[in-house]
PDB file of N, CA and C in Angstrom:
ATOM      1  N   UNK A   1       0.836  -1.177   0.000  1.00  0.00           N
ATOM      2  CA  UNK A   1       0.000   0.000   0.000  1.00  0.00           C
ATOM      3  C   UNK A   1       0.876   1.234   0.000  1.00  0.00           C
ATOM      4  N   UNK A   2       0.258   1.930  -0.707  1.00  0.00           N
ATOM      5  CA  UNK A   2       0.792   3.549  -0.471  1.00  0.00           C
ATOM      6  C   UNK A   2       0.127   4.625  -0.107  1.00  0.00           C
ATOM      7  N   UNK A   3       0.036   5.194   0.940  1.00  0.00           N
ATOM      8  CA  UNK A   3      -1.218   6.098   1.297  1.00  0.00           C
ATOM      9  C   UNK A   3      -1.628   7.184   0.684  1.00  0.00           C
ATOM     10  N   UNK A   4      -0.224   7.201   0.112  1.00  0.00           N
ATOM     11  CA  UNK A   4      -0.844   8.731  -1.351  1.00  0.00           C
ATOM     12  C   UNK A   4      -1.766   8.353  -2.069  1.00  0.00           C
ATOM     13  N   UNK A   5      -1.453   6.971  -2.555  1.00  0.00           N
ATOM     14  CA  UNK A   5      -1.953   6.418  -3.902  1.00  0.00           C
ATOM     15  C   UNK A   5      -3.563   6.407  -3.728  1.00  0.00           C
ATOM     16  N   UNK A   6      -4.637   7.089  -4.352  1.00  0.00           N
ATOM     17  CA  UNK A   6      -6.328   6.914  -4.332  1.00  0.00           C
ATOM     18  C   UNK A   6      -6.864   6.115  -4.129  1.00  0.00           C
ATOM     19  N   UNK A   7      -5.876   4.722  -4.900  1.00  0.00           N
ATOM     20  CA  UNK A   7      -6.950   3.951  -5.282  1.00  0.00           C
ATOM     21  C   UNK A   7      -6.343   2.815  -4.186  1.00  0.00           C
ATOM     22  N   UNK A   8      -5.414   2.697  -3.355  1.00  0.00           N
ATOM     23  CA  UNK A   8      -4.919   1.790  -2.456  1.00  0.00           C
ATOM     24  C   UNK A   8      -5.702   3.031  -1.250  1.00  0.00           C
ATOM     25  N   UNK A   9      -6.178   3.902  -1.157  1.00  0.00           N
ATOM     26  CA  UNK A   9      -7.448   4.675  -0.195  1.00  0.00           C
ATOM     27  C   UNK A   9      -8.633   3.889  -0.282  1.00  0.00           C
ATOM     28  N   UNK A  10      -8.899   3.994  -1.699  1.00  0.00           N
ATOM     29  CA  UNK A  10     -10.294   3.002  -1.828  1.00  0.00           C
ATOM     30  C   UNK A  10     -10.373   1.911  -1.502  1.00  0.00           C
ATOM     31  N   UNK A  11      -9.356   1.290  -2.123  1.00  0.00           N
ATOM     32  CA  UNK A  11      -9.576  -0.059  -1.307  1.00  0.00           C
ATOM     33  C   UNK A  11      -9.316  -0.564  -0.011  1.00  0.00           C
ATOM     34  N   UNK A  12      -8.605  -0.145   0.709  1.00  0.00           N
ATOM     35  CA  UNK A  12      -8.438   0.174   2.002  1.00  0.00           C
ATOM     36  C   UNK A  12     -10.050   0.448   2.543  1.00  0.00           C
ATOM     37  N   UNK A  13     -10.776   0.962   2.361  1.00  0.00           N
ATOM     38  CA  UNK A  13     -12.051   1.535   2.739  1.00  0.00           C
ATOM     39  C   UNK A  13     -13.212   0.785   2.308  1.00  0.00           C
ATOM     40  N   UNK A  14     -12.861   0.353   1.053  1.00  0.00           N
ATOM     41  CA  UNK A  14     -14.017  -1.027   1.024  1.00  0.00           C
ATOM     42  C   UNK A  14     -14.038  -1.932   2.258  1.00  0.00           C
ATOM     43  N   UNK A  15     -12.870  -2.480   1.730  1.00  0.00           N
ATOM     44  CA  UNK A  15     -12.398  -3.982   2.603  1.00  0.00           C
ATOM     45  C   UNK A  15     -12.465  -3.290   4.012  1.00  0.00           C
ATOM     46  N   UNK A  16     -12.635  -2.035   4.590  1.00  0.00           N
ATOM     47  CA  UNK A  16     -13.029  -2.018   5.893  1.00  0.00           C
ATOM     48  C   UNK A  16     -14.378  -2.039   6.258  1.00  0.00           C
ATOM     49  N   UNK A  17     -15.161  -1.098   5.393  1.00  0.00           N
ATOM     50  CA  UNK A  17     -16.484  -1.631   4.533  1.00  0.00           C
ATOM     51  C   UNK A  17     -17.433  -2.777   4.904  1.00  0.00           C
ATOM     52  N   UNK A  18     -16.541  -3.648   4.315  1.00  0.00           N
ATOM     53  CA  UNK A  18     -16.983  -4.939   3.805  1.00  0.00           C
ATOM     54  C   UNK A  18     -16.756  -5.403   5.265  1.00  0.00           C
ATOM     55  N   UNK A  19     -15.686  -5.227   6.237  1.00  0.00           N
ATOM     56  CA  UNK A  19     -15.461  -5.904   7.370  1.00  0.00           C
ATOM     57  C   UNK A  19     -14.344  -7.262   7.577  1.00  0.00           C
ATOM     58  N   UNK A  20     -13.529  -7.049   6.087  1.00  0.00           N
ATOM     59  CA  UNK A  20     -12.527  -8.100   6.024  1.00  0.00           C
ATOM     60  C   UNK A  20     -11.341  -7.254   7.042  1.00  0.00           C
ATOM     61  N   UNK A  21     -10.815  -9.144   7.188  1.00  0.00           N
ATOM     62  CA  UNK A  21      -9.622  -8.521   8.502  1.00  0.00           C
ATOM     63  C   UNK A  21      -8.405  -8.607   6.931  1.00  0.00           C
ATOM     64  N   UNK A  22      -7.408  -7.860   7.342  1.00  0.00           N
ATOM     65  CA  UNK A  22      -6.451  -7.862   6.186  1.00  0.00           C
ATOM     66  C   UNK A  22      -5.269  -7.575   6.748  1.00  0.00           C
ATOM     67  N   UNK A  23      -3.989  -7.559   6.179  1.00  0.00           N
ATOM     68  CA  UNK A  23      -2.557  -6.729   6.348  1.00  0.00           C
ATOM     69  C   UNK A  23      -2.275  -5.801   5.393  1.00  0.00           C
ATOM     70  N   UNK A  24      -1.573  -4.889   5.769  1.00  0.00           N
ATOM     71  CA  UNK A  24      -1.312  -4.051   4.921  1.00  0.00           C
ATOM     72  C   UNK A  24       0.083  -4.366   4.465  1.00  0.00           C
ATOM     73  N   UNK A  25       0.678  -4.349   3.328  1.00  0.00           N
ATOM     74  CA  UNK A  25       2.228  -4.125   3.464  1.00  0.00           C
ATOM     75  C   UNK A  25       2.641  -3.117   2.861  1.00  0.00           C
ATOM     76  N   UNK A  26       2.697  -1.863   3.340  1.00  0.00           N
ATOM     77  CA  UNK A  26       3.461  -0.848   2.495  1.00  0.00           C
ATOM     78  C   UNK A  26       5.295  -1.020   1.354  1.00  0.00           C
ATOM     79  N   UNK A  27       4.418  -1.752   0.880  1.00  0.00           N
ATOM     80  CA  UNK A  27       5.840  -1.773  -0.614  1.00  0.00           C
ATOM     81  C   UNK A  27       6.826  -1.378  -0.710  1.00  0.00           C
ATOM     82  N   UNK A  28       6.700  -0.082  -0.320  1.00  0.00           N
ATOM     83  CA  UNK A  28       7.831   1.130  -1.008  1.00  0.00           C
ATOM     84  C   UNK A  28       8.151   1.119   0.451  1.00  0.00           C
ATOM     85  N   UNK A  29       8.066   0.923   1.599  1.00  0.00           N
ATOM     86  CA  UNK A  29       9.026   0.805   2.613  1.00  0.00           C
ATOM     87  C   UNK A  29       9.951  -0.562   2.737  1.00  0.00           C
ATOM     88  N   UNK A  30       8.842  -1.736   2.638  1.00  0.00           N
ATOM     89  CA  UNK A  30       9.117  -3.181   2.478  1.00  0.00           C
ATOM     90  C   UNK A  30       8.766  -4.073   1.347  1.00  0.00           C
ATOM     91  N   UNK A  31       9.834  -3.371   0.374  1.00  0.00           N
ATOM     92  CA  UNK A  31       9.279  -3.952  -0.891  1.00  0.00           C
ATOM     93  C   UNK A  31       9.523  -5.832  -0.586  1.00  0.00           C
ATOM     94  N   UNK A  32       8.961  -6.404  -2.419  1.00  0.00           N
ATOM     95  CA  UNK A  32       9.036  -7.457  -2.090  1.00  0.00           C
ATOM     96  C   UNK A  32      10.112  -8.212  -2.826  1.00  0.00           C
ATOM     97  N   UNK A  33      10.480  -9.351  -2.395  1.00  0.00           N
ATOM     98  CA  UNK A  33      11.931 -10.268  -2.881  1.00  0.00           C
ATOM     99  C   UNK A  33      11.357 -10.073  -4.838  1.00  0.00           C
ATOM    100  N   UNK A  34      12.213 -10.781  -5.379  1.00  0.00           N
ATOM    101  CA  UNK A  34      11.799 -11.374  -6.224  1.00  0.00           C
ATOM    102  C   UNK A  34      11.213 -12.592  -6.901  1.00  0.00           C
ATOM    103  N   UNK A  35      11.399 -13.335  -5.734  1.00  0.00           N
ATOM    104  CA  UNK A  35      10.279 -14.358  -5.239  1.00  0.00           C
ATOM    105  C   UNK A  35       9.103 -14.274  -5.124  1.00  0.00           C
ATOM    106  N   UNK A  36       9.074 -13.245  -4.205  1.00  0.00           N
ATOM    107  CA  UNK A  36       7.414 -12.822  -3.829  1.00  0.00           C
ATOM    108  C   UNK A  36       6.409 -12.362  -5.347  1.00  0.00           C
ATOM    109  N   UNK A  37       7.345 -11.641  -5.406  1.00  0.00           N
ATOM    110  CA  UNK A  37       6.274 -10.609  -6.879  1.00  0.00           C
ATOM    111  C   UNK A  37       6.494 -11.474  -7.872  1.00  0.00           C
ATOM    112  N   UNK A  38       7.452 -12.568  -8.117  1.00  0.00           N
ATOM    113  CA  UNK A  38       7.117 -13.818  -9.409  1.00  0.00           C
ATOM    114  C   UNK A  38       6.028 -14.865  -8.979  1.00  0.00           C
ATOM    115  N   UNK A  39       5.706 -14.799  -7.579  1.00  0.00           N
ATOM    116  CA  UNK A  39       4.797 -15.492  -7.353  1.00  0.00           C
ATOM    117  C   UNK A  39       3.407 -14.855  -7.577  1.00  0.00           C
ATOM    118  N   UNK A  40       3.266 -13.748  -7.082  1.00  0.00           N
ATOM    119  CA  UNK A  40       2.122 -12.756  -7.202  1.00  0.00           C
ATOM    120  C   UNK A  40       1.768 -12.533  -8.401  1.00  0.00           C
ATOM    121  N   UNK A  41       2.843 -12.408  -9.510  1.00  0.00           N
ATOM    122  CA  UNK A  41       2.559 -12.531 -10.718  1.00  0.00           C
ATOM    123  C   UNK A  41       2.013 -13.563 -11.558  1.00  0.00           C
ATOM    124  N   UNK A  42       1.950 -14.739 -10.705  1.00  0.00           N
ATOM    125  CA  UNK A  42       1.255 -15.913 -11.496  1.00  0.00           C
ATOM    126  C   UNK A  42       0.309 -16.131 -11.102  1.00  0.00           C
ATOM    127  N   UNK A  43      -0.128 -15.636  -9.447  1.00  0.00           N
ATOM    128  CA  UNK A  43      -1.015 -16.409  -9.201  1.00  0.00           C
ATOM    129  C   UNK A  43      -2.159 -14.629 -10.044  1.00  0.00           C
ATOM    130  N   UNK A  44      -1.094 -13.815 -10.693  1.00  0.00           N
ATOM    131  CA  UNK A  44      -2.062 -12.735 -10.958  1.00  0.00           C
ATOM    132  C   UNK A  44      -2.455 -13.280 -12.725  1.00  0.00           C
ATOM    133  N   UNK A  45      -2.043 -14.016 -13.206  1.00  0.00           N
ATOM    134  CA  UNK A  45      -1.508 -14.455 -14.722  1.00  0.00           C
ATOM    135  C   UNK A  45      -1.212 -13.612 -15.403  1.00  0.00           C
ATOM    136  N   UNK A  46      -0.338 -12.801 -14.819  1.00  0.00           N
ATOM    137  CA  UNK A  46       0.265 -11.386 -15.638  1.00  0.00           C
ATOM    138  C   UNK A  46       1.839 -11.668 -15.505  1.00  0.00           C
ATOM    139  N   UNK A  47       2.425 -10.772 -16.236  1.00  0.00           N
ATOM    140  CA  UNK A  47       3.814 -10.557 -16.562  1.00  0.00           C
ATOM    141  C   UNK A  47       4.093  -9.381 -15.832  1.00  0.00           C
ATOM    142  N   UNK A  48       5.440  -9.022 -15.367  1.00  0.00           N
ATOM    143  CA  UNK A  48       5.981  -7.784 -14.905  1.00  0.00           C
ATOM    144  C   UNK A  48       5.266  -6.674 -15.614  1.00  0.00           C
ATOM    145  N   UNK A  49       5.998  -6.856 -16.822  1.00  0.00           N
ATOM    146  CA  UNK A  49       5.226  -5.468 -17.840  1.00  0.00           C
ATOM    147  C   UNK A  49       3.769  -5.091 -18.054  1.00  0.00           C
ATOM    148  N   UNK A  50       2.814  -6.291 -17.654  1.00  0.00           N
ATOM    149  CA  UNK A  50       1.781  -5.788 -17.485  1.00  0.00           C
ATOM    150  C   UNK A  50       1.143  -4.978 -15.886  1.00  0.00           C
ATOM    151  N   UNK A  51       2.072  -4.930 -15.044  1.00  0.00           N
ATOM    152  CA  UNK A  51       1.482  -4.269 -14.042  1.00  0.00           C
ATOM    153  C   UNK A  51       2.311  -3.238 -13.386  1.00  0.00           C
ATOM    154  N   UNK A  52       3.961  -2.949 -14.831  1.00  0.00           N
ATOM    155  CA  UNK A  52       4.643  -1.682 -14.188  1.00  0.00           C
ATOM    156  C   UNK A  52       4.198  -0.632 -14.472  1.00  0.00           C
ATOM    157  N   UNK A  53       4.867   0.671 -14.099  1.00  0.00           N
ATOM    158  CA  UNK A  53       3.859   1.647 -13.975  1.00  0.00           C
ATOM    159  C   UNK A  53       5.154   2.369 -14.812  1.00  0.00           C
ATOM    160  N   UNK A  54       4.855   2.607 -15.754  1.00  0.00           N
ATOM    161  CA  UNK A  54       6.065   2.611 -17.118  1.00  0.00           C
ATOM    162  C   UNK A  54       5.968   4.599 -17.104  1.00  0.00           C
ATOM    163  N   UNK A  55       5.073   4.967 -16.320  1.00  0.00           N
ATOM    164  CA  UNK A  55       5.477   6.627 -17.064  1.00  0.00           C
ATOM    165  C   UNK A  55       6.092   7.209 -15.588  1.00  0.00           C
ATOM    166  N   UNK A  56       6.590   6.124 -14.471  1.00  0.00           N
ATOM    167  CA  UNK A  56       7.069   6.843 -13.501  1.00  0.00           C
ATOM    168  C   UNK A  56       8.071   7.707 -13.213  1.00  0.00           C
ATOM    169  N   UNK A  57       8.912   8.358 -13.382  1.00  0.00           N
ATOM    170  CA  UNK A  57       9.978   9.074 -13.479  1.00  0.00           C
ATOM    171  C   UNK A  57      10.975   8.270 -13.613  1.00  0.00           C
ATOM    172  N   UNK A  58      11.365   6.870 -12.254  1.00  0.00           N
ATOM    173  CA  UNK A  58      12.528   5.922 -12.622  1.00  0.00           C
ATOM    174  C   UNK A  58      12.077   5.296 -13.736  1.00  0.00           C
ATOM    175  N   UNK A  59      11.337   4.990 -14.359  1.00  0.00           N
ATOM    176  CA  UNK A  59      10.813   4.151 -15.583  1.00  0.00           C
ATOM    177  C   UNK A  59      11.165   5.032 -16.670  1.00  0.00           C
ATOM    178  N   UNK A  60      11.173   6.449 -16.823  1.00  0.00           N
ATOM    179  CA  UNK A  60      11.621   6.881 -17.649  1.00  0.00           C
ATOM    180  C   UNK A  60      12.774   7.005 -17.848  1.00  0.00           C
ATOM    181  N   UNK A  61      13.834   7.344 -16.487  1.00  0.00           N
ATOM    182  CA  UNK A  61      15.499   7.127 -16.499  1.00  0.00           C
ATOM    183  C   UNK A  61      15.667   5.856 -16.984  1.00  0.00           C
ATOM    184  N   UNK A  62      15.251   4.918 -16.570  1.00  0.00           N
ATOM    185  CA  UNK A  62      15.430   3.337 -17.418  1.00  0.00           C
ATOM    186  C   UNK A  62      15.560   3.197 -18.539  1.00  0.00           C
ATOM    187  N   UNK A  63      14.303   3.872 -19.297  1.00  0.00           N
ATOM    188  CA  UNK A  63      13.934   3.347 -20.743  1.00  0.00           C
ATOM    189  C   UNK A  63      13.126   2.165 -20.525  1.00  0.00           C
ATOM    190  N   UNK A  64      12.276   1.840 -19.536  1.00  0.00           N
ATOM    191  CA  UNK A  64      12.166   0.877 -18.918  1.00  0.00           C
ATOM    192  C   UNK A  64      11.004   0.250 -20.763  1.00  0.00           C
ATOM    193  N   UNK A  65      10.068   1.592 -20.678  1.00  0.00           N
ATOM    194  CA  UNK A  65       9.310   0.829 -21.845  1.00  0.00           C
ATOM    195  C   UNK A  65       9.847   0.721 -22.782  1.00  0.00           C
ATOM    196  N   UNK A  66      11.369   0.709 -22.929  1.00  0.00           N
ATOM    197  CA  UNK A  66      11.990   0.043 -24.840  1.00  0.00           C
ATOM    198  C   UNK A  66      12.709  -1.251 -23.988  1.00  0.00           C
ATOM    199  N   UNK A  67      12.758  -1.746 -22.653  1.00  0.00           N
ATOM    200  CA  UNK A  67      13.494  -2.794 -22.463  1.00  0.00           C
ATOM    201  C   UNK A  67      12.285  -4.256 -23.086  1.00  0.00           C
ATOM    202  N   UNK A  68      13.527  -5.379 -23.647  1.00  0.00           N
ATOM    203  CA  UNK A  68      13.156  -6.752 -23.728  1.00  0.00           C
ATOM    204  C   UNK A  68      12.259  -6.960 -22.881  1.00  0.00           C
ATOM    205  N   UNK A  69      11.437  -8.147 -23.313  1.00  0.00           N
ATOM    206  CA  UNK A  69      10.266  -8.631 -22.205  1.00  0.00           C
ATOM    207  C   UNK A  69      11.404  -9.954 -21.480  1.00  0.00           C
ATOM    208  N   UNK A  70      12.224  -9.269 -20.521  1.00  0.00           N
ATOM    209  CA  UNK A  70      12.952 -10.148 -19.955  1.00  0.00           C
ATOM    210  C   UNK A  70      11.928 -10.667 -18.465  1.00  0.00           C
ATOM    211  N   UNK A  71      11.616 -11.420 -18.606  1.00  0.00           N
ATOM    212  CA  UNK A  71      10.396 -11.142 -17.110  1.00  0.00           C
ATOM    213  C   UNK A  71      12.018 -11.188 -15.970  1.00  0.00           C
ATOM    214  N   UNK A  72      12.920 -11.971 -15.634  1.00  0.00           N
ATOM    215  CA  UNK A  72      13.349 -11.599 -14.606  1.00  0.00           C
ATOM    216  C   UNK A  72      14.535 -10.042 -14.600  1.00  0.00           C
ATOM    217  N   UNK A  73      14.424  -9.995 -15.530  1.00  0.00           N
ATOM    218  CA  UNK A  73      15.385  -8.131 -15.383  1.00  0.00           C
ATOM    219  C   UNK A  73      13.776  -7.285 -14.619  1.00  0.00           C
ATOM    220  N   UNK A  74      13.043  -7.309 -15.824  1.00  0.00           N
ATOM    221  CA  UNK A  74      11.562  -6.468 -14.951  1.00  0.00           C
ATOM    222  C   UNK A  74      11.455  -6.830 -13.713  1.00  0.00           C
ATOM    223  N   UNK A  75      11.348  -8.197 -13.210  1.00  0.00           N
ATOM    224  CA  UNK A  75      11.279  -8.192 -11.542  1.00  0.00           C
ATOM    225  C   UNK A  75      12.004  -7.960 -10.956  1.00  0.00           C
ATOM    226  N   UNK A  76      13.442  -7.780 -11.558  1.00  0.00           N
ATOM    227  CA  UNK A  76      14.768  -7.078 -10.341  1.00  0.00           C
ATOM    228  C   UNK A  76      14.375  -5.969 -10.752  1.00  0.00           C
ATOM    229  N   UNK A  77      13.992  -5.132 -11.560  1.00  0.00           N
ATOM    230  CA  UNK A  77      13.511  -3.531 -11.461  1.00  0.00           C
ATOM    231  C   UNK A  77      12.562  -2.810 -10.673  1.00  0.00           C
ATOM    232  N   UNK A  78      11.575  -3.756 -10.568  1.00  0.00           N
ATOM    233  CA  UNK A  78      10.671  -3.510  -9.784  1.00  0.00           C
ATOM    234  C   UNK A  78      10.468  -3.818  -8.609  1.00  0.00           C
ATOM    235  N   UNK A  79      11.711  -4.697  -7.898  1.00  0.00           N
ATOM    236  CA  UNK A  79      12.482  -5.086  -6.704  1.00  0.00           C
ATOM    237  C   UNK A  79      13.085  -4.249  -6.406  1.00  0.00           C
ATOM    238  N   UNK A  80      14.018  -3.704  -7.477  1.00  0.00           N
ATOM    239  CA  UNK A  80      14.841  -2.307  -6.832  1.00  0.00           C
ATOM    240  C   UNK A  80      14.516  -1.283  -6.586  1.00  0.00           C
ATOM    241  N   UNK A  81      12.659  -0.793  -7.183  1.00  0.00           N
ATOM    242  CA  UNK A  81      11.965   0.335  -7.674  1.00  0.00           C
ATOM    243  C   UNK A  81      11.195   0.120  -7.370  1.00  0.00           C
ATOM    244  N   UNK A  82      10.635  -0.122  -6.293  1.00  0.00           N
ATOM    245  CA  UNK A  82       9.129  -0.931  -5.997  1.00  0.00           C
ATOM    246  C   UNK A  82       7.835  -0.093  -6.578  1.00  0.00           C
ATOM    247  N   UNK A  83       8.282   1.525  -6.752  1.00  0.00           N
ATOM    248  CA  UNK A  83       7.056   2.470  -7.200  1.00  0.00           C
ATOM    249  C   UNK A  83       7.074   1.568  -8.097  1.00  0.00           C
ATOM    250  N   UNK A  84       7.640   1.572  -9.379  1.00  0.00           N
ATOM    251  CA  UNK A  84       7.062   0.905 -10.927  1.00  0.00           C
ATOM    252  C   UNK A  84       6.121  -0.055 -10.169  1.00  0.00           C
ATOM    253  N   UNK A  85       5.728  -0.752  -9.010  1.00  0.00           N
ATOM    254  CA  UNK A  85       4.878  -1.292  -9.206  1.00  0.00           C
ATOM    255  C   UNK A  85       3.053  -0.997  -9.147  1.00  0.00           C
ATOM    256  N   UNK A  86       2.303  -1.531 -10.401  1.00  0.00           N
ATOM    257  CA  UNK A  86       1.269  -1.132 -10.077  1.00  0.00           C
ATOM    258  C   UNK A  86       0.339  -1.221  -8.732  1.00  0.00           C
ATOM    259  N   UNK A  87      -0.495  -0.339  -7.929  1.00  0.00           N
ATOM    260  CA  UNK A  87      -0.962  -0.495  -6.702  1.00  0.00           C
ATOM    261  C   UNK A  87      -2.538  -0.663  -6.654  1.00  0.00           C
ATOM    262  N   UNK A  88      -3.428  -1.267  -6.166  1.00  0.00           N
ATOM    263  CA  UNK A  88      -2.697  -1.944  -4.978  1.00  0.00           C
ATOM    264  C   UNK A  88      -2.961  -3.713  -5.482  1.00  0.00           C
ATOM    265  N   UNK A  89      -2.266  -4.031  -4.846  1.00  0.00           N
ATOM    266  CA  UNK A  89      -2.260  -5.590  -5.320  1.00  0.00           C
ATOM    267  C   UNK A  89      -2.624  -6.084  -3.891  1.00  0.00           C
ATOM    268  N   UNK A  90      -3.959  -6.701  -4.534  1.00  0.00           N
ATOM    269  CA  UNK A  90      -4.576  -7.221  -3.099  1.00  0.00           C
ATOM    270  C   UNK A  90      -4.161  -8.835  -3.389  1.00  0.00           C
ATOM    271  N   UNK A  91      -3.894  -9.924  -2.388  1.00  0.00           N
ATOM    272  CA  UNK A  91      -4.017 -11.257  -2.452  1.00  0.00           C
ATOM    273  C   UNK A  91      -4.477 -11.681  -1.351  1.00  0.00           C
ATOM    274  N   UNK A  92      -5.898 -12.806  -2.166  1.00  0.00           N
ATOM    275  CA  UNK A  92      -6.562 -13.464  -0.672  1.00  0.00           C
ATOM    276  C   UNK A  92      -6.165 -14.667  -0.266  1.00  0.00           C
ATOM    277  N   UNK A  93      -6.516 -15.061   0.916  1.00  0.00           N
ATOM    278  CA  UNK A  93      -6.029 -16.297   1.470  1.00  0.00           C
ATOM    279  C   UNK A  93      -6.412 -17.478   0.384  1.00  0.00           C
ATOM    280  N   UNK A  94      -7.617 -17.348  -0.246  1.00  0.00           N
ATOM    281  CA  UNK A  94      -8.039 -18.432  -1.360  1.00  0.00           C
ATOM    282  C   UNK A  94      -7.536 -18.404  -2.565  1.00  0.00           C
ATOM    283  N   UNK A  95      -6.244 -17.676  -3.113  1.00  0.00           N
ATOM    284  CA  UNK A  95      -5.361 -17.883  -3.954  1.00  0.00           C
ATOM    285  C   UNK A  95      -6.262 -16.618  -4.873  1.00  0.00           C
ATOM    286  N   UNK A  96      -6.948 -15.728  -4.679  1.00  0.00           N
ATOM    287  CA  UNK A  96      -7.689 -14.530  -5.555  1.00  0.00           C
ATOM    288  C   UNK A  96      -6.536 -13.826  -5.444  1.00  0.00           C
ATOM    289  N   UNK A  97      -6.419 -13.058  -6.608  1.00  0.00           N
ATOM    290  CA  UNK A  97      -5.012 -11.816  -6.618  1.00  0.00           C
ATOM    291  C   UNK A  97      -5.725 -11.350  -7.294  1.00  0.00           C
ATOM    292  N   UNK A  98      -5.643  -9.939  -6.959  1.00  0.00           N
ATOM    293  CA  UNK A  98      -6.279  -8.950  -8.132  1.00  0.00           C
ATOM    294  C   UNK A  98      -5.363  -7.625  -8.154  1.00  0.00           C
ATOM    295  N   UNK A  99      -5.122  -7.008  -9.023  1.00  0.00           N
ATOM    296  CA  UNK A  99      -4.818  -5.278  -9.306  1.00  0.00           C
ATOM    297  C   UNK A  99      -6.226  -4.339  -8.875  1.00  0.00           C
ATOM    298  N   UNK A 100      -6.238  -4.065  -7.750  1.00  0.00           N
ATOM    299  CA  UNK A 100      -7.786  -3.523  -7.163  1.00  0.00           C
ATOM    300  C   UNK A 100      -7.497  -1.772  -7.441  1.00  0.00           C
ATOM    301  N   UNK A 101      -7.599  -1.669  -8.835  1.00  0.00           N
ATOM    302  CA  UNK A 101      -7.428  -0.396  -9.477  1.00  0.00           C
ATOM    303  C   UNK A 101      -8.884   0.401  -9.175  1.00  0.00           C
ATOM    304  N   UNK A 102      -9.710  -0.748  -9.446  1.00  0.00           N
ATOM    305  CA  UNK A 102     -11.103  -0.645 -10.023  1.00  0.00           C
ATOM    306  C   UNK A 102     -12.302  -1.066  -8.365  1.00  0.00           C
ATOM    307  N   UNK A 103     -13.291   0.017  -8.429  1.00  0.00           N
ATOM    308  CA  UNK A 103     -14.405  -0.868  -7.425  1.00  0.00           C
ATOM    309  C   UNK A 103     -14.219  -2.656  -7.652  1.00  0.00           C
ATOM    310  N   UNK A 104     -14.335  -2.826  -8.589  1.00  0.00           N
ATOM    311  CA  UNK A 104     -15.206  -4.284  -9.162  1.00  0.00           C
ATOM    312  C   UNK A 104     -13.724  -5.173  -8.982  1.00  0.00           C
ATOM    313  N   UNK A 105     -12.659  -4.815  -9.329  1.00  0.00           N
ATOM    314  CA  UNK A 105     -11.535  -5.732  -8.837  1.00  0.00           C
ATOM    315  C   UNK A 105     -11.690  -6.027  -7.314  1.00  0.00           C
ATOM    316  N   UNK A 106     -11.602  -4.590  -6.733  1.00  0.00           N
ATOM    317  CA  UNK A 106     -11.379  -5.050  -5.380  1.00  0.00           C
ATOM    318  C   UNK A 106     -12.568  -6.097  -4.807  1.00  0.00           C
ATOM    319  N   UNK A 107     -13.455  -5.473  -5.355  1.00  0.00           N
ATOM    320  CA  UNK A 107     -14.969  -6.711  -4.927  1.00  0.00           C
ATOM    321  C   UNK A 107     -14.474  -8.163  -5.381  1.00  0.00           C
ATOM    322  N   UNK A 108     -14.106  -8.767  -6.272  1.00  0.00           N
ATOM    323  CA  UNK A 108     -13.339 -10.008  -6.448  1.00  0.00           C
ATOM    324  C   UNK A 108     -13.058 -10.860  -5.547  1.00  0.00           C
ATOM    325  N   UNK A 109     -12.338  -9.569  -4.441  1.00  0.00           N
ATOM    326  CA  UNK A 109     -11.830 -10.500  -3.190  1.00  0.00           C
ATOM    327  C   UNK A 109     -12.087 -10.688  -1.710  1.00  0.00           C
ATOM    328  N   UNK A 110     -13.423 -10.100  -1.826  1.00  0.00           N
ATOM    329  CA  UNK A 110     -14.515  -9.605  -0.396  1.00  0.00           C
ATOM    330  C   UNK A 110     -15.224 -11.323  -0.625  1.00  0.00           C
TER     331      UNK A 110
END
């Protein structure tokens, strides 16, 4: 989570809402291995590049959007850069992962 970020507000506020118990992990303090987010990524069936956040300022020092679809260079980037990652990435205990950009994502996992 990032508390700037709107839409990790919203969902934060559903799911309190709704009355789910949850954790938070703020990212960008405690980002995650590259373990973690290759796992998150499958159980999301997405690729790195589909959930970096390519117009971020480090994404632009990169060149990040002319790099190869290397999936493990993108996950050490976004290991080293945790902003590039898109927010918020909810995962439920029943193997649901969603990008809860959207009302209707985050509902997915209530």
């Amino acid at each position: 989570m990032n508390p700037a970020c709107s839409k990790c507000r919203s969902a934060v506020r559903m799911l309190d809402e709704a009355g789910s118990e949850y954790t938070v992990r703020r990212y960008l303090e405690d980002p995650p291995t590259a373990k973690e987010l290759g796992e998150v990524l499958t159980r999301l069936g997405l690729e790195p590049w589909d959930i970096a956040r390519t117009q971020e300022k480090v994404a632009k020092e990169l060149g990040l959007s002319k790099w190869p679809k290397d999936r493990d260079r993108w996950i050490e980037a976004m290991v080293t850069h945790p902003i590039l990652i898109q927010r918020p990435i909810i995962t439920a205990d029943d193997g649901t992962t969603v990008v809860g950009r959207s009302d209707e994502e985050v509902r997915k996992v209530l």
